[in-house]
PDBML (XML) file of the C-alpha atoms, coordinates in Angstrom:
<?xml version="1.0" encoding="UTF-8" ?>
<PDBx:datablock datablockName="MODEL"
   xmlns:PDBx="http://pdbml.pdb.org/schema/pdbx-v50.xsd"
   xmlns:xsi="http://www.w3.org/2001/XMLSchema-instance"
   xsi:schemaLocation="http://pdbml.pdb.org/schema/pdbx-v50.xsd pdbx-v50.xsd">
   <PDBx:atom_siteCategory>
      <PDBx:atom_site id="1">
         <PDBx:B_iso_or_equiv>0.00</PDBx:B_iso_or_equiv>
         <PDBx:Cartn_x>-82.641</PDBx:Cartn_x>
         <PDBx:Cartn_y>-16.343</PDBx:Cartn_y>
         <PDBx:Cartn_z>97.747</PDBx:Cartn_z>
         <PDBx:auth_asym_id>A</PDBx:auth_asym_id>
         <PDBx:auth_atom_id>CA</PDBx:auth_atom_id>
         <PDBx:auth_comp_id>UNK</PDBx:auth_comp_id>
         <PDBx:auth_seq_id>1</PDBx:auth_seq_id>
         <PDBx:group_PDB>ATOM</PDBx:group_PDB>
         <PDBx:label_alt_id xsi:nil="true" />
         <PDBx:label_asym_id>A</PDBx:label_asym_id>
         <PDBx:label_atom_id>CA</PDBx:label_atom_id>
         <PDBx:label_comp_id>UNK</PDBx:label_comp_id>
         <PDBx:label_entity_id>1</PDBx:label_entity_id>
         <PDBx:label_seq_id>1</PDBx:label_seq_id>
         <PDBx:occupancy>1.00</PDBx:occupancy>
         <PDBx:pdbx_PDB_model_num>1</PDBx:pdbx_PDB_model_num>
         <PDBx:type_symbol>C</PDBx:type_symbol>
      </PDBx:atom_site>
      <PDBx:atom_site id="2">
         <PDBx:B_iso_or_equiv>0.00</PDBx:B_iso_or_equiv>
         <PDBx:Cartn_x>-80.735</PDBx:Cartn_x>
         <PDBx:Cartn_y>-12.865</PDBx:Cartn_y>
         <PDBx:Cartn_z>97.840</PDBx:Cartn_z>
         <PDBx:auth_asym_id>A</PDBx:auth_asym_id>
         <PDBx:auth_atom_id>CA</PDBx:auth_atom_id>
         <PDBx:auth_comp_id>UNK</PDBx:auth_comp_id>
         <PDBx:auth_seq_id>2</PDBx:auth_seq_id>
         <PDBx:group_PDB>ATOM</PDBx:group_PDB>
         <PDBx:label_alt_id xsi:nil="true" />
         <PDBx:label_asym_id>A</PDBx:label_asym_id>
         <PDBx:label_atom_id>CA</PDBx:label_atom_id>
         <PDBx:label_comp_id>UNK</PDBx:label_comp_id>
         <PDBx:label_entity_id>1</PDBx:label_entity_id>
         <PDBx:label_seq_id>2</PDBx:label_seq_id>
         <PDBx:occupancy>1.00</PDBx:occupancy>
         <PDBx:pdbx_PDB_model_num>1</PDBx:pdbx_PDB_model_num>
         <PDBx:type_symbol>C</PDBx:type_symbol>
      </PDBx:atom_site>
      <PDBx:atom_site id="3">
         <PDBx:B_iso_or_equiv>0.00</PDBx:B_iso_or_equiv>
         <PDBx:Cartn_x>-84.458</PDBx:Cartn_x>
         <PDBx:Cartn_y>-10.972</PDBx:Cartn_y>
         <PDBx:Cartn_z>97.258</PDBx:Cartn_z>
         <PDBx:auth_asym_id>A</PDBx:auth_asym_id>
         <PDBx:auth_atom_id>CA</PDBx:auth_atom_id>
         <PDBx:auth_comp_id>UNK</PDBx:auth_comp_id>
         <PDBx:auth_seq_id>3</PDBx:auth_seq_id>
         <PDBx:group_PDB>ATOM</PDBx:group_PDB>
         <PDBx:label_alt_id xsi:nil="true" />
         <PDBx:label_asym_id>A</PDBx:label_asym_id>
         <PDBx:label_atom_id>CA</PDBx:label_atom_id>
         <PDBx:label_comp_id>UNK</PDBx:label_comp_id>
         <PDBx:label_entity_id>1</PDBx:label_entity_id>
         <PDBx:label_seq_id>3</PDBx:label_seq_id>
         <PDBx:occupancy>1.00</PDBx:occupancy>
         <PDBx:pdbx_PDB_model_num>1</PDBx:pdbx_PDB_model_num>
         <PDBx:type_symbol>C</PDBx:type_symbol>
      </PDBx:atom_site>
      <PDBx:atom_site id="4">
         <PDBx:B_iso_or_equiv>0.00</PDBx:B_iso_or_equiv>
         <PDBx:Cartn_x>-82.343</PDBx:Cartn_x>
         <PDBx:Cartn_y>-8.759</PDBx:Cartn_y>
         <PDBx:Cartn_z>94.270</PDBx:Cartn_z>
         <PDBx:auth_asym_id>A</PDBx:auth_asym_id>
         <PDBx:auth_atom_id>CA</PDBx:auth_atom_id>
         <PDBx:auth_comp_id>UNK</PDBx:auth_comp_id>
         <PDBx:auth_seq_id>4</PDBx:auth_seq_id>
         <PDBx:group_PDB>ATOM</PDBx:group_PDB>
         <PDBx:label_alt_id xsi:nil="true" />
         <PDBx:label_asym_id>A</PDBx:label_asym_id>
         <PDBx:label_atom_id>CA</PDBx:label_atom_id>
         <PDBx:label_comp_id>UNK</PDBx:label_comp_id>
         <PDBx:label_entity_id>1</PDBx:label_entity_id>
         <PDBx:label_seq_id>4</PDBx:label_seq_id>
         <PDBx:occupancy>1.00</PDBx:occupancy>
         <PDBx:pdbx_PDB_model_num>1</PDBx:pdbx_PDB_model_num>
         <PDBx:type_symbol>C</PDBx:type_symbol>
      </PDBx:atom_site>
      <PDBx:atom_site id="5">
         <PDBx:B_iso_or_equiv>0.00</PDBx:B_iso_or_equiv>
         <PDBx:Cartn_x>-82.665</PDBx:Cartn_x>
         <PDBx:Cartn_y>-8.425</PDBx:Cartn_y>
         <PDBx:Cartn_z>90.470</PDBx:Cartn_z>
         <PDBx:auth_asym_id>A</PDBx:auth_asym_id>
         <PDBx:auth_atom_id>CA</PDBx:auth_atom_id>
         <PDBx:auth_comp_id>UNK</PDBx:auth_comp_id>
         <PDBx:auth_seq_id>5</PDBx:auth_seq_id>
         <PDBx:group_PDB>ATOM</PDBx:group_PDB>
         <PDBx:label_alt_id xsi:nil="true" />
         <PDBx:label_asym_id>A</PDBx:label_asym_id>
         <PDBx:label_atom_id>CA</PDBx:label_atom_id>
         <PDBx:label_comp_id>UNK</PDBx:label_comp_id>
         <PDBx:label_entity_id>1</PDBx:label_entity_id>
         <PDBx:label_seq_id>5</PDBx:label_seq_id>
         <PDBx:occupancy>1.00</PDBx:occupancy>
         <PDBx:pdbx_PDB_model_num>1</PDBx:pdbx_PDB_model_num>
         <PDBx:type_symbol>C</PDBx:type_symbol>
      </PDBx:atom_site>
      <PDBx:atom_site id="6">
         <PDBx:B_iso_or_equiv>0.00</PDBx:B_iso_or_equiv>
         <PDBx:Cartn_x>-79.878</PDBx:Cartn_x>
         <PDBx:Cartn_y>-9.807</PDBx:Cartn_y>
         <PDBx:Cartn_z>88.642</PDBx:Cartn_z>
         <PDBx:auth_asym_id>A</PDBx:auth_asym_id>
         <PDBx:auth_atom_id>CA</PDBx:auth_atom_id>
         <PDBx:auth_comp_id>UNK</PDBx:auth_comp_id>
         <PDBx:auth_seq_id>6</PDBx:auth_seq_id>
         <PDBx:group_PDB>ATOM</PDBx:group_PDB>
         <PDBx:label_alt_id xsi:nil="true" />
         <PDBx:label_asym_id>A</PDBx:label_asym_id>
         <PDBx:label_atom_id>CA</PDBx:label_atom_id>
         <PDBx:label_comp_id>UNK</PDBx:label_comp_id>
         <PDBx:label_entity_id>1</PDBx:label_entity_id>
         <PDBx:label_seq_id>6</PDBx:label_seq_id>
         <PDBx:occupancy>1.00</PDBx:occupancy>
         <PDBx:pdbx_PDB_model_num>1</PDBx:pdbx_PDB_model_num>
         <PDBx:type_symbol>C</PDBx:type_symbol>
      </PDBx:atom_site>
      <PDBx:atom_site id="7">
         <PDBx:B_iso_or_equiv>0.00</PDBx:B_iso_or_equiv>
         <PDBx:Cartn_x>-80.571</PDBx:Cartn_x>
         <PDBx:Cartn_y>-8.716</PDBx:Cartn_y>
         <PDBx:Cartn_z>85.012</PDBx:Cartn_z>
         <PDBx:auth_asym_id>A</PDBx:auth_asym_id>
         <PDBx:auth_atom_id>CA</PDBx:auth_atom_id>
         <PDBx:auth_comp_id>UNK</PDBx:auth_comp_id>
         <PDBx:auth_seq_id>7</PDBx:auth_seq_id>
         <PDBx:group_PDB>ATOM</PDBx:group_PDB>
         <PDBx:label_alt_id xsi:nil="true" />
         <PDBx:label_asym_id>A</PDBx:label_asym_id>
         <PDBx:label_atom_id>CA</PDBx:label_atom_id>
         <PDBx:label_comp_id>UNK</PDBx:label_comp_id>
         <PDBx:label_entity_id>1</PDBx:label_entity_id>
         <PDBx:label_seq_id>7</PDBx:label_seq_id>
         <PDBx:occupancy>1.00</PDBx:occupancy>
         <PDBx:pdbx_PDB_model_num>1</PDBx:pdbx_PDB_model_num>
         <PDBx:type_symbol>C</PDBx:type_symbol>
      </PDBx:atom_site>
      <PDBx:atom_site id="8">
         <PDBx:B_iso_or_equiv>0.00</PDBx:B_iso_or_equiv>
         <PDBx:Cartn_x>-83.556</PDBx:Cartn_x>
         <PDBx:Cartn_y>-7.350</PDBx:Cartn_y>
         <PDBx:Cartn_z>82.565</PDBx:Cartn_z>
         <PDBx:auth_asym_id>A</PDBx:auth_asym_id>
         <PDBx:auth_atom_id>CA</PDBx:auth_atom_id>
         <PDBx:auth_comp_id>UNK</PDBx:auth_comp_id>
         <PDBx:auth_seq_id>8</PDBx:auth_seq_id>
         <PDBx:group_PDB>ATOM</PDBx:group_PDB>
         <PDBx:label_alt_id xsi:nil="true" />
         <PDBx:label_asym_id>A</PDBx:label_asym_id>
         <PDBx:label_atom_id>CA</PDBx:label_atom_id>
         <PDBx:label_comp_id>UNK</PDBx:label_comp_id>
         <PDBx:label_entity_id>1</PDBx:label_entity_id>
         <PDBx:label_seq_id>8</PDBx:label_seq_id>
         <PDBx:occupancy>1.00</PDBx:occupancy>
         <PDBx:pdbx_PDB_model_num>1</PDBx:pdbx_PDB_model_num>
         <PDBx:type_symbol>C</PDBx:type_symbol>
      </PDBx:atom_site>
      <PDBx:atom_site id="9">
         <PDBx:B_iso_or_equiv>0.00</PDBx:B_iso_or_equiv>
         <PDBx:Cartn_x>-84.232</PDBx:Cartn_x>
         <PDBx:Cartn_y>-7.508</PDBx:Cartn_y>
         <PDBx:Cartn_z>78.993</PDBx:Cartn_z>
         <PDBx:auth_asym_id>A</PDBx:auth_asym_id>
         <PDBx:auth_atom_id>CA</PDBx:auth_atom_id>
         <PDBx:auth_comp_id>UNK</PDBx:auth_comp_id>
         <PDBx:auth_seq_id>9</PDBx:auth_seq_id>
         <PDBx:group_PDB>ATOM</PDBx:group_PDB>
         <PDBx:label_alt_id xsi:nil="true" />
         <PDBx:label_asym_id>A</PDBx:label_asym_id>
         <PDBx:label_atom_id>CA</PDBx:label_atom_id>
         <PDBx:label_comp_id>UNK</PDBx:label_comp_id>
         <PDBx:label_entity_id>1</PDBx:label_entity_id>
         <PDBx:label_seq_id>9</PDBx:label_seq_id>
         <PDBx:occupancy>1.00</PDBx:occupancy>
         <PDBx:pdbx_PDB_model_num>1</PDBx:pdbx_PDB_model_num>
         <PDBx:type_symbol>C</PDBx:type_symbol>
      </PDBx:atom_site>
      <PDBx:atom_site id="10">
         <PDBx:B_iso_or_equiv>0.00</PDBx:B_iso_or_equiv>
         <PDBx:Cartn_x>-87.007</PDBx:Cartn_x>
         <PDBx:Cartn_y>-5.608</PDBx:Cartn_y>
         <PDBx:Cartn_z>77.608</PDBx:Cartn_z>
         <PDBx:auth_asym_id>A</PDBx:auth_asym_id>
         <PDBx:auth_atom_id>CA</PDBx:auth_atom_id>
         <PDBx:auth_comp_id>UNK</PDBx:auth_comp_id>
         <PDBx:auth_seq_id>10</PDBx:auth_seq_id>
         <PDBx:group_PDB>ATOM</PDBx:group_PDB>
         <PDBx:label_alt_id xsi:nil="true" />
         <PDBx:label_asym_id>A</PDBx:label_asym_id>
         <PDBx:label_atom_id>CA</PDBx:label_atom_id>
         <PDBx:label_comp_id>UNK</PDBx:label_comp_id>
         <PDBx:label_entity_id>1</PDBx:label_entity_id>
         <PDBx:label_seq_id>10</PDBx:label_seq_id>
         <PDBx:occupancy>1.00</PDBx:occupancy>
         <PDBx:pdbx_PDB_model_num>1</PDBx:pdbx_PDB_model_num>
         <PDBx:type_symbol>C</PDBx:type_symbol>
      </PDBx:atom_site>
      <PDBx:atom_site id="11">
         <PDBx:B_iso_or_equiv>0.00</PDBx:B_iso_or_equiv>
         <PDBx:Cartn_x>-89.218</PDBx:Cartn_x>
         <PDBx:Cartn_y>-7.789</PDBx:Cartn_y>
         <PDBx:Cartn_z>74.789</PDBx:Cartn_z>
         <PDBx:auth_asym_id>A</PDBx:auth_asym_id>
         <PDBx:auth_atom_id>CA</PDBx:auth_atom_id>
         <PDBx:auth_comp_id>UNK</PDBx:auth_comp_id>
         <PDBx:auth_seq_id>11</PDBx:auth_seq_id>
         <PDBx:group_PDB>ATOM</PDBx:group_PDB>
         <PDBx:label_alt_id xsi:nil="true" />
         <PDBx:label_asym_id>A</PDBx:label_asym_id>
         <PDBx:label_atom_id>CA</PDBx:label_atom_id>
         <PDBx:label_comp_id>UNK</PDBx:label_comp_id>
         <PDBx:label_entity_id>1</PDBx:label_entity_id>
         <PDBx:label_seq_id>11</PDBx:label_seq_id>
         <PDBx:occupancy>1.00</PDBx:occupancy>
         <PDBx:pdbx_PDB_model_num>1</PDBx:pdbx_PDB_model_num>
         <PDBx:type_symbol>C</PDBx:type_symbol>
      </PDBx:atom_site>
      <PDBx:atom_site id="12">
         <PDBx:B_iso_or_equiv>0.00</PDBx:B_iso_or_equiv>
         <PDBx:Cartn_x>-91.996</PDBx:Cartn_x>
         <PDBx:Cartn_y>-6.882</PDBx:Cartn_y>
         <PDBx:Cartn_z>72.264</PDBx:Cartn_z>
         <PDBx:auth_asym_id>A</PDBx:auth_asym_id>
         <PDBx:auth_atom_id>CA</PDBx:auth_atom_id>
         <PDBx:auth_comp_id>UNK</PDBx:auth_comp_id>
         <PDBx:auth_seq_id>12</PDBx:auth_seq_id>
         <PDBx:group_PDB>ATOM</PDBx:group_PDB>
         <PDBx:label_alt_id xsi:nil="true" />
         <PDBx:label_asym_id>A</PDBx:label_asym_id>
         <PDBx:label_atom_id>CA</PDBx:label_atom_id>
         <PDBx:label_comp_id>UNK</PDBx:label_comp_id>
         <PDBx:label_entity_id>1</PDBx:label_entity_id>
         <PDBx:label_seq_id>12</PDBx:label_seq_id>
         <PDBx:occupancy>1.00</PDBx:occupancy>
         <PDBx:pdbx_PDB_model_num>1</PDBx:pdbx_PDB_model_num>
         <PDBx:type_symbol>C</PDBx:type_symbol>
      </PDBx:atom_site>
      <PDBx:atom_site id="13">
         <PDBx:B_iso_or_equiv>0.00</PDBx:B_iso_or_equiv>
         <PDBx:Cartn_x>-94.275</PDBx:Cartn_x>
         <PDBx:Cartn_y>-10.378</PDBx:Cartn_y>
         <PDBx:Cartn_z>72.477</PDBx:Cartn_z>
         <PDBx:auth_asym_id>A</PDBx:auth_asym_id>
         <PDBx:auth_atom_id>CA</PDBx:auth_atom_id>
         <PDBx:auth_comp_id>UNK</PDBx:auth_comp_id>
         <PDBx:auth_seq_id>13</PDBx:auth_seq_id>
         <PDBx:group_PDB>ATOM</PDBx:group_PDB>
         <PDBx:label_alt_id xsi:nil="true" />
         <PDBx:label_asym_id>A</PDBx:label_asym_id>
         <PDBx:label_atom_id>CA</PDBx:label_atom_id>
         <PDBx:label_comp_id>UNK</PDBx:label_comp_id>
         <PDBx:label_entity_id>1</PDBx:label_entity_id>
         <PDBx:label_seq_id>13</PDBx:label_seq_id>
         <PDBx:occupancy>1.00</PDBx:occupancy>
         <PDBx:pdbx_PDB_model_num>1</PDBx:pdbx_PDB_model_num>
         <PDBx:type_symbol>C</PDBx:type_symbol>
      </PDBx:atom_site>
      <PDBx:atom_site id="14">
         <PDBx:B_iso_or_equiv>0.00</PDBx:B_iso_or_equiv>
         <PDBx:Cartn_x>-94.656</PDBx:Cartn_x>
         <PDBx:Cartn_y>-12.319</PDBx:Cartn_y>
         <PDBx:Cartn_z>75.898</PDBx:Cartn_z>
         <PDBx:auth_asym_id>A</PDBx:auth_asym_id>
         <PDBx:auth_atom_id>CA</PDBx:auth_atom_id>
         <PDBx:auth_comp_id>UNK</PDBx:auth_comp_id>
         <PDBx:auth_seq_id>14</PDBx:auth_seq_id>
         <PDBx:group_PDB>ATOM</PDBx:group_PDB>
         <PDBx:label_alt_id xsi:nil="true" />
         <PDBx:label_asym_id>A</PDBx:label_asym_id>
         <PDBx:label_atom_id>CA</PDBx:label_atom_id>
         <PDBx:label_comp_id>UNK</PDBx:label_comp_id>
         <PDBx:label_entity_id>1</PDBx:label_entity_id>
         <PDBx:label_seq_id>14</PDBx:label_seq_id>
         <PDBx:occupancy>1.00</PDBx:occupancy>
         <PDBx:pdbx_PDB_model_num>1</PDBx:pdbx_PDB_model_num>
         <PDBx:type_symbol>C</PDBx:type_symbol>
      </PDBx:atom_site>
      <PDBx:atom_site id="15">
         <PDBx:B_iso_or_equiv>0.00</PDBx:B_iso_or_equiv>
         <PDBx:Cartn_x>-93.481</PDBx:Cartn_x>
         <PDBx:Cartn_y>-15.780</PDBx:Cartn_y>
         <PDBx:Cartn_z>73.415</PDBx:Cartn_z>
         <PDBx:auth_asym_id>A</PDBx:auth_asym_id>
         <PDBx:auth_atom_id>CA</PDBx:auth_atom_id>
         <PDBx:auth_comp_id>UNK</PDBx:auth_comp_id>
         <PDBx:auth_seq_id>15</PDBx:auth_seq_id>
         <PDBx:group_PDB>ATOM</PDBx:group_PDB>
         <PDBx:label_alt_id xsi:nil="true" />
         <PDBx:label_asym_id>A</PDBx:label_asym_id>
         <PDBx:label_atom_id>CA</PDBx:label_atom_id>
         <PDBx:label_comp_id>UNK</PDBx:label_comp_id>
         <PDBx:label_entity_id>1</PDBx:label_entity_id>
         <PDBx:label_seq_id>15</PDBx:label_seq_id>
         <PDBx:occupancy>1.00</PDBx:occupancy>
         <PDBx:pdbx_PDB_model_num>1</PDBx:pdbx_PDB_model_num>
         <PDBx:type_symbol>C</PDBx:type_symbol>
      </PDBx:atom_site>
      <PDBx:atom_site id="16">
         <PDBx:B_iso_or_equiv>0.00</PDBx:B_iso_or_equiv>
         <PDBx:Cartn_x>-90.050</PDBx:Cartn_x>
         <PDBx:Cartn_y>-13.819</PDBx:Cartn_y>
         <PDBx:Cartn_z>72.935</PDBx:Cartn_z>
         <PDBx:auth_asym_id>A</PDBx:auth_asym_id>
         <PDBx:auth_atom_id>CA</PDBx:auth_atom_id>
         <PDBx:auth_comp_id>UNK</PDBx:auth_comp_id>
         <PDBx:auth_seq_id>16</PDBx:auth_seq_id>
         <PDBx:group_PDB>ATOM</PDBx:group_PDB>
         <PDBx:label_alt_id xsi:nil="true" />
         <PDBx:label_asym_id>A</PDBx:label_asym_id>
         <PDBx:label_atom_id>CA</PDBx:label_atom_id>
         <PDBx:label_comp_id>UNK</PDBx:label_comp_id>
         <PDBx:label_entity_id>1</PDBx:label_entity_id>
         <PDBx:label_seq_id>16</PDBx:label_seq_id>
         <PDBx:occupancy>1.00</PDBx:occupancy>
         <PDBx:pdbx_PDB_model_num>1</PDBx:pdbx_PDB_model_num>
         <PDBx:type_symbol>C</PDBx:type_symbol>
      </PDBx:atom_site>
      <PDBx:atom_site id="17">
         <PDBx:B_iso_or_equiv>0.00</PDBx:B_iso_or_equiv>
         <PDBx:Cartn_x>-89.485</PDBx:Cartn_x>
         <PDBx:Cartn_y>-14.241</PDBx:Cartn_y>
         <PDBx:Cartn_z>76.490</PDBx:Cartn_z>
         <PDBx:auth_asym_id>A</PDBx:auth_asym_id>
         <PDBx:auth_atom_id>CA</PDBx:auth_atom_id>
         <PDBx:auth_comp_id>UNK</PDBx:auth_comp_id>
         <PDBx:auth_seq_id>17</PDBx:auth_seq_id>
         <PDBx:group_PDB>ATOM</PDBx:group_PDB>
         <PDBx:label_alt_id xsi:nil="true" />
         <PDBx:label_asym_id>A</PDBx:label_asym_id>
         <PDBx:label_atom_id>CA</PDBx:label_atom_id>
         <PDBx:label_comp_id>UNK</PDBx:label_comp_id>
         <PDBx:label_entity_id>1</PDBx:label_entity_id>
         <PDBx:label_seq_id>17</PDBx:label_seq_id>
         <PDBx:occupancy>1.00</PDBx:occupancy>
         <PDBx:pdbx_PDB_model_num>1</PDBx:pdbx_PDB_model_num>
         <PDBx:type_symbol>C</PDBx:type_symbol>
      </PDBx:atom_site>
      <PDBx:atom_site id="18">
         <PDBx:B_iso_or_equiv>0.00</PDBx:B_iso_or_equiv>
         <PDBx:Cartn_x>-87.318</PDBx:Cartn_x>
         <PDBx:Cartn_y>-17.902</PDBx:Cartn_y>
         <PDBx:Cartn_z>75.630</PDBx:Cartn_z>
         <PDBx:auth_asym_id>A</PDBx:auth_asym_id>
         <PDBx:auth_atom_id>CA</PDBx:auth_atom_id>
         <PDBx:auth_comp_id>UNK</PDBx:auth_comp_id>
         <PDBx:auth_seq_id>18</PDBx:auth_seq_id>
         <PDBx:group_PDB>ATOM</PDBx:group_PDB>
         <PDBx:label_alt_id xsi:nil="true" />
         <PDBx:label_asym_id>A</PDBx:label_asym_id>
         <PDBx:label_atom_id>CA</PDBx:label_atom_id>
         <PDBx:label_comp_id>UNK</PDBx:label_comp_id>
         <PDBx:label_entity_id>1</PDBx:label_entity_id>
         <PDBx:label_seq_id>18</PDBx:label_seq_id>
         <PDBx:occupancy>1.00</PDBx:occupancy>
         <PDBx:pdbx_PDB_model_num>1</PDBx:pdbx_PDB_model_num>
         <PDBx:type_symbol>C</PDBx:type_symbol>
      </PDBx:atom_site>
      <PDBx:atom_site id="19">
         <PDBx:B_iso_or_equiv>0.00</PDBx:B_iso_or_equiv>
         <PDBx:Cartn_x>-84.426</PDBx:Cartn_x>
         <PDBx:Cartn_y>-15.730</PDBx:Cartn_y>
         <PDBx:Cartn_z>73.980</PDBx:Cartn_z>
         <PDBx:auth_asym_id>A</PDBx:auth_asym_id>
         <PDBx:auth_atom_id>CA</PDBx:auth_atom_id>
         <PDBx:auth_comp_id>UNK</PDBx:auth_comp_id>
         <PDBx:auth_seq_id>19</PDBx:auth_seq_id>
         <PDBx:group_PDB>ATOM</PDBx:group_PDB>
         <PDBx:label_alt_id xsi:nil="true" />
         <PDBx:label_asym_id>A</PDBx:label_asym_id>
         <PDBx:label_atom_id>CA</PDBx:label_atom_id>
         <PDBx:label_comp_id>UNK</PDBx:label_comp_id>
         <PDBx:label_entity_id>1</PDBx:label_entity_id>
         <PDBx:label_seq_id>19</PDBx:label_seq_id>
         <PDBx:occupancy>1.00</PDBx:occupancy>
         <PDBx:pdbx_PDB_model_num>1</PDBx:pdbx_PDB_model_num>
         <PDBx:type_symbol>C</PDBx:type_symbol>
      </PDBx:atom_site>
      <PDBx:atom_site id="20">
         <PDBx:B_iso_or_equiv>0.00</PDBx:B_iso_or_equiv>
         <PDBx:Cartn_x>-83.643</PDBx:Cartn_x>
         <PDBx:Cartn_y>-13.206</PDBx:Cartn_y>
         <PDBx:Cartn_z>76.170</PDBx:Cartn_z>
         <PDBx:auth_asym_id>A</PDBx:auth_asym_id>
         <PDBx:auth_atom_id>CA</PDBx:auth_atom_id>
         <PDBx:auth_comp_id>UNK</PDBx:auth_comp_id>
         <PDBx:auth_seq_id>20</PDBx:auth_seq_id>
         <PDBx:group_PDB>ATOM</PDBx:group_PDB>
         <PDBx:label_alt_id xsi:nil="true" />
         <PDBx:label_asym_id>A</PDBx:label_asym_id>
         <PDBx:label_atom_id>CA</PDBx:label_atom_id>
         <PDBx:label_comp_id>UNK</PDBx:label_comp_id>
         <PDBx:label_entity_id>1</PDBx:label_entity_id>
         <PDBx:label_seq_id>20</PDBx:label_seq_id>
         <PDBx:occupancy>1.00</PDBx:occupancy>
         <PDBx:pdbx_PDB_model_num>1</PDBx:pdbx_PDB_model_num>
         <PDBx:type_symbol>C</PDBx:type_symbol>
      </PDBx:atom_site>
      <PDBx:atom_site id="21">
         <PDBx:B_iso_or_equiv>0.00</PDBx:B_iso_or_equiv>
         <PDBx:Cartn_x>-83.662</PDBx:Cartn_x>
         <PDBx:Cartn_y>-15.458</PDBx:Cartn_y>
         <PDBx:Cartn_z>79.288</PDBx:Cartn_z>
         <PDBx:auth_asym_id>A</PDBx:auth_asym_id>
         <PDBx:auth_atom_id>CA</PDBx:auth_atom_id>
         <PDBx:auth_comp_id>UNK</PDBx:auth_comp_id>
         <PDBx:auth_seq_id>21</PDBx:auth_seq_id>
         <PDBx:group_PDB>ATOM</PDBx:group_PDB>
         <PDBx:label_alt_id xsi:nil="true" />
         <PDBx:label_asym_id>A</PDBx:label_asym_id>
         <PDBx:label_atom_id>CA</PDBx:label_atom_id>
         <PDBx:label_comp_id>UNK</PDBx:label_comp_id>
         <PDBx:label_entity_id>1</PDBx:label_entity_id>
         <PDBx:label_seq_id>21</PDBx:label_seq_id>
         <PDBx:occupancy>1.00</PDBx:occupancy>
         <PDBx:pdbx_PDB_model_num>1</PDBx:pdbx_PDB_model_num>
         <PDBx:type_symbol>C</PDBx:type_symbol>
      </PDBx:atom_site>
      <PDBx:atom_site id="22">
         <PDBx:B_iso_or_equiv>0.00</PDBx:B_iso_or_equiv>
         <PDBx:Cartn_x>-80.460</PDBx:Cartn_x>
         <PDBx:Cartn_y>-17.035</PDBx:Cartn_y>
         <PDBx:Cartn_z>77.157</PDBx:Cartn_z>
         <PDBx:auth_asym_id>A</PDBx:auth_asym_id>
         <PDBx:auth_atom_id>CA</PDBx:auth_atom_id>
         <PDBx:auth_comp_id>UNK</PDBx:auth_comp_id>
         <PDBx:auth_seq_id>22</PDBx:auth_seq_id>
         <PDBx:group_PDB>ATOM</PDBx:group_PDB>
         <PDBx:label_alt_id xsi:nil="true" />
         <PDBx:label_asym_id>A</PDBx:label_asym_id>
         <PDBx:label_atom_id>CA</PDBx:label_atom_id>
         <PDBx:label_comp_id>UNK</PDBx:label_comp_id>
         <PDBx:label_entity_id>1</PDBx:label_entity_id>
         <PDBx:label_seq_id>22</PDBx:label_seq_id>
         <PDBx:occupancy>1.00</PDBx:occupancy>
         <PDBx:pdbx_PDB_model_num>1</PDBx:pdbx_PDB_model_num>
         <PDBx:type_symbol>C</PDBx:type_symbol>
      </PDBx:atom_site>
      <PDBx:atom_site id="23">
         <PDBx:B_iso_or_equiv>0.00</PDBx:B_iso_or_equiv>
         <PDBx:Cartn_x>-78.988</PDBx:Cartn_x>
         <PDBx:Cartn_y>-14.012</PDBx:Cartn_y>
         <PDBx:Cartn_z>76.436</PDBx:Cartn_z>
         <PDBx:auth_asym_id>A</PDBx:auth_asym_id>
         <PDBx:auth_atom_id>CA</PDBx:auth_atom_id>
         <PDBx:auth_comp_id>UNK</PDBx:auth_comp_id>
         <PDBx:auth_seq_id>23</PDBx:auth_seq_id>
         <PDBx:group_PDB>ATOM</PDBx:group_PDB>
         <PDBx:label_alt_id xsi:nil="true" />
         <PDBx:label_asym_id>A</PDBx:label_asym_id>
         <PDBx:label_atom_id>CA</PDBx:label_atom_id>
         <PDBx:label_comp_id>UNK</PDBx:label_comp_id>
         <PDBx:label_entity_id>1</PDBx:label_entity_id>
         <PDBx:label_seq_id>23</PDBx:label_seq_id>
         <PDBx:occupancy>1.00</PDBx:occupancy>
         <PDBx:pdbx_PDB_model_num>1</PDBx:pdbx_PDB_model_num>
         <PDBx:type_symbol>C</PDBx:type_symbol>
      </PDBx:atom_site>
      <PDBx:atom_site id="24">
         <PDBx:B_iso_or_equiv>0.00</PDBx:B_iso_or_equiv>
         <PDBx:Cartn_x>-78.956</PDBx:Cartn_x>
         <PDBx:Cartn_y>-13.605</PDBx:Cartn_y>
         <PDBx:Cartn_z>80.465</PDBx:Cartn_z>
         <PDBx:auth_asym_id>A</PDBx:auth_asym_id>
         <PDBx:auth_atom_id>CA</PDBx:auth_atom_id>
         <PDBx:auth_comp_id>UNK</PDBx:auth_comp_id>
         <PDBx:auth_seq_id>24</PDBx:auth_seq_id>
         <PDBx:group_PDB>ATOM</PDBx:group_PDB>
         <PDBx:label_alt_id xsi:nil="true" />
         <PDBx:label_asym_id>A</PDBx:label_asym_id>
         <PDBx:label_atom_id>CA</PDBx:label_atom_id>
         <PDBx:label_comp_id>UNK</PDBx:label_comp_id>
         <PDBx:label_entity_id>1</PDBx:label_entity_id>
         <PDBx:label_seq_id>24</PDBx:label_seq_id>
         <PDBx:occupancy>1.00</PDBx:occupancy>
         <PDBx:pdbx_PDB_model_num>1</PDBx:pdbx_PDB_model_num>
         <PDBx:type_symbol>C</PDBx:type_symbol>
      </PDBx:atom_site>
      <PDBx:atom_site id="25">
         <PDBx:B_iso_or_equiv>0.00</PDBx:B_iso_or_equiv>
         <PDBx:Cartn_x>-77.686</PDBx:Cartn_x>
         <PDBx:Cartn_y>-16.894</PDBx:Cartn_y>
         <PDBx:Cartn_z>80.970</PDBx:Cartn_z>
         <PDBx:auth_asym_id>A</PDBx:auth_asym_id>
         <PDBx:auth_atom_id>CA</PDBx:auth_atom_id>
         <PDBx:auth_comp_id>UNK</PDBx:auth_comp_id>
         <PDBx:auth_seq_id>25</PDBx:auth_seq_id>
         <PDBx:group_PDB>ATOM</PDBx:group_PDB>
         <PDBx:label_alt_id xsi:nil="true" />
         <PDBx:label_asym_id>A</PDBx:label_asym_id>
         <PDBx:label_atom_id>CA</PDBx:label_atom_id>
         <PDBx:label_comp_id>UNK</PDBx:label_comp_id>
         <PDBx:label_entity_id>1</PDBx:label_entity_id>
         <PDBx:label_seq_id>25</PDBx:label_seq_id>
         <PDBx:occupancy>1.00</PDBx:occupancy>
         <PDBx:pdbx_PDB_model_num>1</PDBx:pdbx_PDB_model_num>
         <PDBx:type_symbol>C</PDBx:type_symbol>
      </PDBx:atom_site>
   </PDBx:atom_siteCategory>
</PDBx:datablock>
């Protein structure tokens, strides 16, 4: 909506993906 990036985690495996999108909820 806003075209910006709210927040970024960096990840090892592409299946590790599920627990950093909760840590930026």
């Amino acid at each position: 909506t806003y075209g910006i990036t709210l927040s970024q985690r960096t990840v090892d495996k592409k299946n590790h993906e599920a627990e950093v999108i909760l840590d930026m909820i």
